[in-house]
C-alpha atoms as a PDB file:
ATOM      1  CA  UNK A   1     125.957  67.720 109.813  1.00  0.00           C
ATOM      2  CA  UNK A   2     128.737  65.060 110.517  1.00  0.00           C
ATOM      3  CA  UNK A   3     132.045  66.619 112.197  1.00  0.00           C
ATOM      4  CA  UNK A   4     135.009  67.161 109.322  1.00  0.00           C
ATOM      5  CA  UNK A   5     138.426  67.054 108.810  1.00  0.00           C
ATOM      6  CA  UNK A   6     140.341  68.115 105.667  1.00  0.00           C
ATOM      7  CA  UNK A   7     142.241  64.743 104.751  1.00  0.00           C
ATOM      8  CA  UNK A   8     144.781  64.529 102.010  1.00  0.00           C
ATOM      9  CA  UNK A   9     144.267  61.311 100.527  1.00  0.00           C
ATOM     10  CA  UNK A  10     146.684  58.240  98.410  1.00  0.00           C
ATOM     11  CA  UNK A  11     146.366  60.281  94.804  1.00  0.00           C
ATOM     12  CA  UNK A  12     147.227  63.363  96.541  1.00  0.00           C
ATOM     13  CA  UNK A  13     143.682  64.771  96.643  1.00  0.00           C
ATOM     14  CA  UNK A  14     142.722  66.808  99.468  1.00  0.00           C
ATOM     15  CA  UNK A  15     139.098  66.860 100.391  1.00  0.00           C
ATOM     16  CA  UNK A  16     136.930  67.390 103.724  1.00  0.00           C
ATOM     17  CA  UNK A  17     135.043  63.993 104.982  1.00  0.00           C
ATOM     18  CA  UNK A  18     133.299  63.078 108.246  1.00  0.00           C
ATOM     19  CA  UNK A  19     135.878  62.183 111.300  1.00  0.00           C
ATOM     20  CA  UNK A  20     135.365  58.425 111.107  1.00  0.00           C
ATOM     21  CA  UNK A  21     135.840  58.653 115.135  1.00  0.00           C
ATOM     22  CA  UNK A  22     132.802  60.562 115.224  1.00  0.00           C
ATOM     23  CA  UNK A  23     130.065  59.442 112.595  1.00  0.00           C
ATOM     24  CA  UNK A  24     128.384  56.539 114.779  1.00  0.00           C
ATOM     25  CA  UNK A  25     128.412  58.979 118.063  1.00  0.00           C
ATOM     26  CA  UNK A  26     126.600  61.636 115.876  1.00  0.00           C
ATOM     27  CA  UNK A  27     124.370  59.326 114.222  1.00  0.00           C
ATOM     28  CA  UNK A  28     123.127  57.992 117.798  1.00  0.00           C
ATOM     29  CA  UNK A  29     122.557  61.521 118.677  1.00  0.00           C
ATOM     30  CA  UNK A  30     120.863  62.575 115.545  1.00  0.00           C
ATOM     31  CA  UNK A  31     118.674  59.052 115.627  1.00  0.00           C
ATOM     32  CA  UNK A  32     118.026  59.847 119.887  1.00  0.00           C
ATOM     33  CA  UNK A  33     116.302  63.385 118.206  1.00  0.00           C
ATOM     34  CA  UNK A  34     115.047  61.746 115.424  1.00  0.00           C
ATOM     35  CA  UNK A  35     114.228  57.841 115.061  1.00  0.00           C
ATOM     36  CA  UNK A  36     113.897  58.123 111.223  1.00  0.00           C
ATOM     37  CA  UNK A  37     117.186  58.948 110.797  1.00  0.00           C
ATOM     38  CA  UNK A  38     119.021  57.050 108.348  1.00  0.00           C
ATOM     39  CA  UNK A  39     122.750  55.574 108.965  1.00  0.00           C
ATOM     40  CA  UNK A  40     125.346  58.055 106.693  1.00  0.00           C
ATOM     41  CA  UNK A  41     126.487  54.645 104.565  1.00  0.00           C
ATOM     42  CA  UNK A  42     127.799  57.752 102.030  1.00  0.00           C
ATOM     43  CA  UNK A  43     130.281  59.183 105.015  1.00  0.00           C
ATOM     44  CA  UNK A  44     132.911  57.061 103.945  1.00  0.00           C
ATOM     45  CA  UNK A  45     135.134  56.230 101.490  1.00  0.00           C
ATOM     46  CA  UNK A  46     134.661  52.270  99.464  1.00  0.00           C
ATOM     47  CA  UNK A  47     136.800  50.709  98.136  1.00  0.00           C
ATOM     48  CA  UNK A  48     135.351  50.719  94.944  1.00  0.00           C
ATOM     49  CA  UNK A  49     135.330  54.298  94.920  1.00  0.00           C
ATOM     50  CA  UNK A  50     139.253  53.766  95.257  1.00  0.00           C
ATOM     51  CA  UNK A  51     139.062  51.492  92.223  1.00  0.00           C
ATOM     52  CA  UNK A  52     136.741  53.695  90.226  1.00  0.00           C
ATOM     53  CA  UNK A  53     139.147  56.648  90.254  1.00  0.00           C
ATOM     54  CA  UNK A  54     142.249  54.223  89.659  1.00  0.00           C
ATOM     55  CA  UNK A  55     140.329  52.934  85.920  1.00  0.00           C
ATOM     56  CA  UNK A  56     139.367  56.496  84.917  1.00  0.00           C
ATOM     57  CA  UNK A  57     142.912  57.693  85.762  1.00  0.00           C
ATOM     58  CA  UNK A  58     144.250  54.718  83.593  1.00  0.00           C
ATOM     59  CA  UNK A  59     141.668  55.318  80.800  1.00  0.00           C
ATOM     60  CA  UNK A  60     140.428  59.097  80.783  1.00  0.00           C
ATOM     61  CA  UNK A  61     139.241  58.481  77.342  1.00  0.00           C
ATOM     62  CA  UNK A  62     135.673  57.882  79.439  1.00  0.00           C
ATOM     63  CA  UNK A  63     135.557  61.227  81.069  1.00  0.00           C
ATOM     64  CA  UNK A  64     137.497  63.379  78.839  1.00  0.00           C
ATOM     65  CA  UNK A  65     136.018  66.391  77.770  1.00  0.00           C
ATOM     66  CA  UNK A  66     132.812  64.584  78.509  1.00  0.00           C
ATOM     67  CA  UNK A  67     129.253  65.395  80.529  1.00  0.00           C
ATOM     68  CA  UNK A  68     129.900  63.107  83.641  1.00  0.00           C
ATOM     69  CA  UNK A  69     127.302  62.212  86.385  1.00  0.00           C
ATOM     70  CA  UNK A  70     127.720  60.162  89.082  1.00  0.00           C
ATOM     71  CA  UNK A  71     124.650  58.955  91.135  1.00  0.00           C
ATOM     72  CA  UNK A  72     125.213  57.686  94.967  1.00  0.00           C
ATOM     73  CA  UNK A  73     128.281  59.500  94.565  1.00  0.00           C
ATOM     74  CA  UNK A  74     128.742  59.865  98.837  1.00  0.00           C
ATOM     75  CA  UNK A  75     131.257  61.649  99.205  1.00  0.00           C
ATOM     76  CA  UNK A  76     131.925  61.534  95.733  1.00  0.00           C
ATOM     77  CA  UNK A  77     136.007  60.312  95.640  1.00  0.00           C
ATOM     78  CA  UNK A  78     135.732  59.711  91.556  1.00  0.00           C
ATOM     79  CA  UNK A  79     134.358  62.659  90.316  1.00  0.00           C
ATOM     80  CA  UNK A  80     135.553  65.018  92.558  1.00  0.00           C
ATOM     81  CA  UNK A  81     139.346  63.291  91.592  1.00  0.00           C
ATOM     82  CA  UNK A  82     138.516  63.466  87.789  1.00  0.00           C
ATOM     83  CA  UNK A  83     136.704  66.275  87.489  1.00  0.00           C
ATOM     84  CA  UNK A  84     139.548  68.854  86.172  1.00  0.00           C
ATOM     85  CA  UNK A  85     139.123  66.330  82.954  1.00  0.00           C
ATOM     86  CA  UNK A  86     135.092  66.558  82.098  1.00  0.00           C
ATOM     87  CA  UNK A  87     133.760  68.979  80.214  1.00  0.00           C
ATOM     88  CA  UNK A  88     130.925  69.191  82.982  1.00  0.00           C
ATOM     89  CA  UNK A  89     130.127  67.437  85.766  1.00  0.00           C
ATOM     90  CA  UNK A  90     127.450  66.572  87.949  1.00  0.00           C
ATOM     91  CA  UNK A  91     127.879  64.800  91.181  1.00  0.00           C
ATOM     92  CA  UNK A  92     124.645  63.582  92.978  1.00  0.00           C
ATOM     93  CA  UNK A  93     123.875  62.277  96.650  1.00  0.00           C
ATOM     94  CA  UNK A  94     119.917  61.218  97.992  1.00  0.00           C
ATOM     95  CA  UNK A  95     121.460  62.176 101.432  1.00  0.00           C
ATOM     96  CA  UNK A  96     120.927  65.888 101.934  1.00  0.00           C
ATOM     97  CA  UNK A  97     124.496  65.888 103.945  1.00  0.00           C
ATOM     98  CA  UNK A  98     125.866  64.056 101.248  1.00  0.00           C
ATOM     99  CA  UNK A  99     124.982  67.111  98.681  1.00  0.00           C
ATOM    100  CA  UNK A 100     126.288  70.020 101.219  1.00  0.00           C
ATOM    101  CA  UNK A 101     129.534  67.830 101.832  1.00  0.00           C
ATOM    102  CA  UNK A 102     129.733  67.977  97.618  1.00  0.00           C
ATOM    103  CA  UNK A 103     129.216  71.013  97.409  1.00  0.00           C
ATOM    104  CA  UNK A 104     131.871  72.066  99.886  1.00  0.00           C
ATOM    105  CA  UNK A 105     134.255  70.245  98.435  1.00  0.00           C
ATOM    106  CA  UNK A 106     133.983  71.599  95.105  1.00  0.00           C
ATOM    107  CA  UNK A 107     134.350  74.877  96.262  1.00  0.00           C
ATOM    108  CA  UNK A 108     137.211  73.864  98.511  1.00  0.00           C
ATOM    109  CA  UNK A 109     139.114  72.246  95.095  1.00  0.00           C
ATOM    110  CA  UNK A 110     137.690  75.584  93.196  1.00  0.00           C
ATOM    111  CA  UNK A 111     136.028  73.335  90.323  1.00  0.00           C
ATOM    112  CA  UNK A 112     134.410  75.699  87.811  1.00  0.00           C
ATOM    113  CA  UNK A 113     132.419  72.617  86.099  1.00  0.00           C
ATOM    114  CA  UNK A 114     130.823  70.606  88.423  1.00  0.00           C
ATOM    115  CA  UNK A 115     127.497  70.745  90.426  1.00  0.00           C
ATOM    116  CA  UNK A 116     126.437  68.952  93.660  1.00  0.00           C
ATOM    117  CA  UNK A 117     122.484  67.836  93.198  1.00  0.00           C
ATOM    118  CA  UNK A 118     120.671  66.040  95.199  1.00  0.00           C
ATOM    119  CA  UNK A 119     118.986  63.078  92.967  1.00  0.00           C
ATOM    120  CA  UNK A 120     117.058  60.068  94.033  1.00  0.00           C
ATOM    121  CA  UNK A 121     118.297  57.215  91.412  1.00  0.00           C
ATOM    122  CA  UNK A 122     114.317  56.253  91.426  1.00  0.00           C
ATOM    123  CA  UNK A 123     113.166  59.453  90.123  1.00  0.00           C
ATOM    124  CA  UNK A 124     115.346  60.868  87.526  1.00  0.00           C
ATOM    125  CA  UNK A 125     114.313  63.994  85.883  1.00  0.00           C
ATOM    126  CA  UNK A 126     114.023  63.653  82.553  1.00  0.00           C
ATOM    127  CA  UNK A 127     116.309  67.088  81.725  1.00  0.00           C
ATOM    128  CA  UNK A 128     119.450  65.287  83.040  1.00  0.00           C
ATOM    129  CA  UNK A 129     121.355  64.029  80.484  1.00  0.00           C
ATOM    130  CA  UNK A 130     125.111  62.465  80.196  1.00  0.00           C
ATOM    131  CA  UNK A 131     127.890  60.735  77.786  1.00  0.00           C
ATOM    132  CA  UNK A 132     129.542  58.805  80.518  1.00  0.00           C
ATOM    133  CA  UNK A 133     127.503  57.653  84.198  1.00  0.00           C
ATOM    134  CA  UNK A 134     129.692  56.671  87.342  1.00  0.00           C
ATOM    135  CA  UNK A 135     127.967  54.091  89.756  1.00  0.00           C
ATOM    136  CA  UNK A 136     130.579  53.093  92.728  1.00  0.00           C
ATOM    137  CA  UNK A 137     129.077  50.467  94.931  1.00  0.00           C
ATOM    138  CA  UNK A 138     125.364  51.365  94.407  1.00  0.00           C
ATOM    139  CA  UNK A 139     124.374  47.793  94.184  1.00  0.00           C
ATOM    140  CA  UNK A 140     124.885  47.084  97.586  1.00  0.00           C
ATOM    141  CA  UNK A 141     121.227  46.463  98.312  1.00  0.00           C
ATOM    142  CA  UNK A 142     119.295  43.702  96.935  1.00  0.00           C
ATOM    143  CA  UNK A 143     116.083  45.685  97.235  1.00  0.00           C
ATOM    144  CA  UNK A 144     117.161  48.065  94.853  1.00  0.00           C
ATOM    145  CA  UNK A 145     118.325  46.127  92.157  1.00  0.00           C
ATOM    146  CA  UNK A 146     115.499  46.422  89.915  1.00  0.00           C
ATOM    147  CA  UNK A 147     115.472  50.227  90.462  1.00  0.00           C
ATOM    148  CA  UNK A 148     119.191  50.509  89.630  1.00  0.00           C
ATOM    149  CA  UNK A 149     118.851  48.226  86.145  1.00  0.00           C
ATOM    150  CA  UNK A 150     115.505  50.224  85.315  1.00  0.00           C
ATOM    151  CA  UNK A 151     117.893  53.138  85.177  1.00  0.00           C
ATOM    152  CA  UNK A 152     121.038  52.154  83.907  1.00  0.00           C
ATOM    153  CA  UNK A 153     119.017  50.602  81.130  1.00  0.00           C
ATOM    154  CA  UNK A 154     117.460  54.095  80.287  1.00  0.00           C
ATOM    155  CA  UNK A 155     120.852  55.952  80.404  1.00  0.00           C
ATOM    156  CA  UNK A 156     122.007  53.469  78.049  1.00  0.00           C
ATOM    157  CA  UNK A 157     119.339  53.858  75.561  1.00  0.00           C
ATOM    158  CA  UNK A 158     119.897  57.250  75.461  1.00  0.00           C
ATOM    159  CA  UNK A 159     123.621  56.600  74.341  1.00  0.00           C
ATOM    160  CA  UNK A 160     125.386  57.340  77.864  1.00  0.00           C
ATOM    161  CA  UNK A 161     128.000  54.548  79.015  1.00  0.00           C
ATOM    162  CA  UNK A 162     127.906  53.504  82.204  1.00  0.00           C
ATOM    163  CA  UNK A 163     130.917  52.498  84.406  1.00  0.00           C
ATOM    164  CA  UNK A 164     130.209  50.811  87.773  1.00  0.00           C
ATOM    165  CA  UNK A 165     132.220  50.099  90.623  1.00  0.00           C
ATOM    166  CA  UNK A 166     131.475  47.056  92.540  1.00  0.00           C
ATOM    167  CA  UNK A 167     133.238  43.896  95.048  1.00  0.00           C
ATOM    168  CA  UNK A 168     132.931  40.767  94.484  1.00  0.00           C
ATOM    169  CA  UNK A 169     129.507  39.740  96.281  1.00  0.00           C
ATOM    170  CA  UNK A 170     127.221  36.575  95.526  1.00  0.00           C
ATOM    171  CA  UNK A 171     124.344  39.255  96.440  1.00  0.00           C
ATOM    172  CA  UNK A 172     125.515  41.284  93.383  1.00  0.00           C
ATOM    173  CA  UNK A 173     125.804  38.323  90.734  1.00  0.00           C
ATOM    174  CA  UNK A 174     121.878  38.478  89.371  1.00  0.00           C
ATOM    175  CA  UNK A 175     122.174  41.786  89.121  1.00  0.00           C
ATOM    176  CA  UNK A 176     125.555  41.775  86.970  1.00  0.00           C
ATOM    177  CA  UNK A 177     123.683  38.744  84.937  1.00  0.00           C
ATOM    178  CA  UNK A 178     120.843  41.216  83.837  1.00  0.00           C
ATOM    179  CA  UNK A 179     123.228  43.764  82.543  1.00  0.00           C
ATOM    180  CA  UNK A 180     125.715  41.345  80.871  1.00  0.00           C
ATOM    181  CA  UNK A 181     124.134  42.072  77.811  1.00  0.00           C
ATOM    182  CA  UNK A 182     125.455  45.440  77.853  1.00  0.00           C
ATOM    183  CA  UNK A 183     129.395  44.532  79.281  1.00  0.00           C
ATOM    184  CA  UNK A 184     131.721  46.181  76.808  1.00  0.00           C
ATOM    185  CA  UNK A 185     135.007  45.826  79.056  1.00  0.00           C
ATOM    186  CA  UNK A 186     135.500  44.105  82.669  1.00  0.00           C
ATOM    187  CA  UNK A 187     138.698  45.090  84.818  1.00  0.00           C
ATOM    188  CA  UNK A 188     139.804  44.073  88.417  1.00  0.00           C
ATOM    189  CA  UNK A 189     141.601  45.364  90.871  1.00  0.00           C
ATOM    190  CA  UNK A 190     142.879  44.885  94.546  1.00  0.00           C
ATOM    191  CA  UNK A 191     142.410  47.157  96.825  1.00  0.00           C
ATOM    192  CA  UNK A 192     142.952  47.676 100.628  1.00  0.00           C
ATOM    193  CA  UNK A 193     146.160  45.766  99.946  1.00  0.00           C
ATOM    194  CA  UNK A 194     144.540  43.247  98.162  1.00  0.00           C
ATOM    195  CA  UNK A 195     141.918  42.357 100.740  1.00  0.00           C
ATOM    196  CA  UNK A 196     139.196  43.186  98.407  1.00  0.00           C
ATOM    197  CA  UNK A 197     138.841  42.885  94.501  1.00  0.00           C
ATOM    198  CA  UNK A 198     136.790  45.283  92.905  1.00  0.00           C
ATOM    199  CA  UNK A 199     135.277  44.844  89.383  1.00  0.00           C
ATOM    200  CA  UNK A 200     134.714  47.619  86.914  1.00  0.00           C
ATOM    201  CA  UNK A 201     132.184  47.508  84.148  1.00  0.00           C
ATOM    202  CA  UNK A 202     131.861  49.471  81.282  1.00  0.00           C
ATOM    203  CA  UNK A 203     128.476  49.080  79.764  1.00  0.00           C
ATOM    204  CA  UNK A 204     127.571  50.647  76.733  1.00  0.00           C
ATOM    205  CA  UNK A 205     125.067  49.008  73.820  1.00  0.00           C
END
């Protein structure tokens, strides 16, 4: 497990994340024992998990009194900031560390309705279902575009709306193109002091 520290973050949230001084000196000691290892991309906070939990703040009406999953949630900034407003909520991780950093942190914050799971956006069981899906920044990877669109278009037809978190990348434009279809609002925002711009899409049929 990564070293913590209990930070309080901008919206006043406290939460325990890895020491960013320390993730790439564990991660070359955990890869020396173990070549396989993967690199924690989840031990840190995006910025479009920033953005994600500034558009639900501005418009709970997506995650009020609502089932809420996210998927790739890391270390899971928007749900864990929004979750006192769901009805229930389920916050999911592939990374094992990732789902025993959840779950810590919904202990810490004493959150009666939410659940850390491990889930594997390629392999969703069937059981899990949802009125409102977070996705912060899982389109990072062209490889797993297809994956990602396979799924979102399932939640859809099921009647869940999806909101996902992404920058601005030319990397990420064919796979906004195949959901445009199913764009029912667009929003941007700056972040890291305007650095970065971060799109949020609500998709819905």
């Amino acid at each position: 497990m990564y070293p913590l520290q209990l930070v309080t973050l901008n919206n006043g949230l406290s939460l325990y994340i890895p020491d960013p001084a320390l993730v790439k000196t564990t991660y070359q000691k955990l890869v020396a024992t173990d070549p396989r290892t993967i690199f924690p991309y989840w031990a840190k906070i995006w910025g479009s998990s920033d953005a994600l939990v500034e558009f639900l703040l501005e418009e709970p009406i997506w995650i009020e009194n609502k089932q809420v999953l996210e998927i790739g949630a890391g270390i899971g900034l928007p749900s864990l900031s929004i979750a006192s407003k769901a009805h229930k909520i389920i916050v999911s991780d592939y990374a094992p560390d990732a789902v025993v950093l959840l779950q810590k942190n919904i202990e810490y914050l004493k959150l009666t309705n939410a659940l850390a799971l491990r889930i594997d956006w390629n392999n969703v069981s069937e059981d899990i279902v949802a009125d409102t899906i977070l996705l912060s920044d899982t389109n990072y990877e062209p490889d797993a575009h297809n994956s990602l669109v396979l799924l979102i278009e399932k939640f859809i037809n099921k009647g869940s709306t999806i909101i996902l978190a992404t920058p601005n990348r030319l990397s990420s434009n064919p796979f906004i193109d195949r959901l445009s279809a199913f764009v029912h609002k667009t929003k941007k925002y700056q972040i890291d002091n305007g650095e970065k711009e971060i799109a949020i899409f609500v998709l819905k049929k």
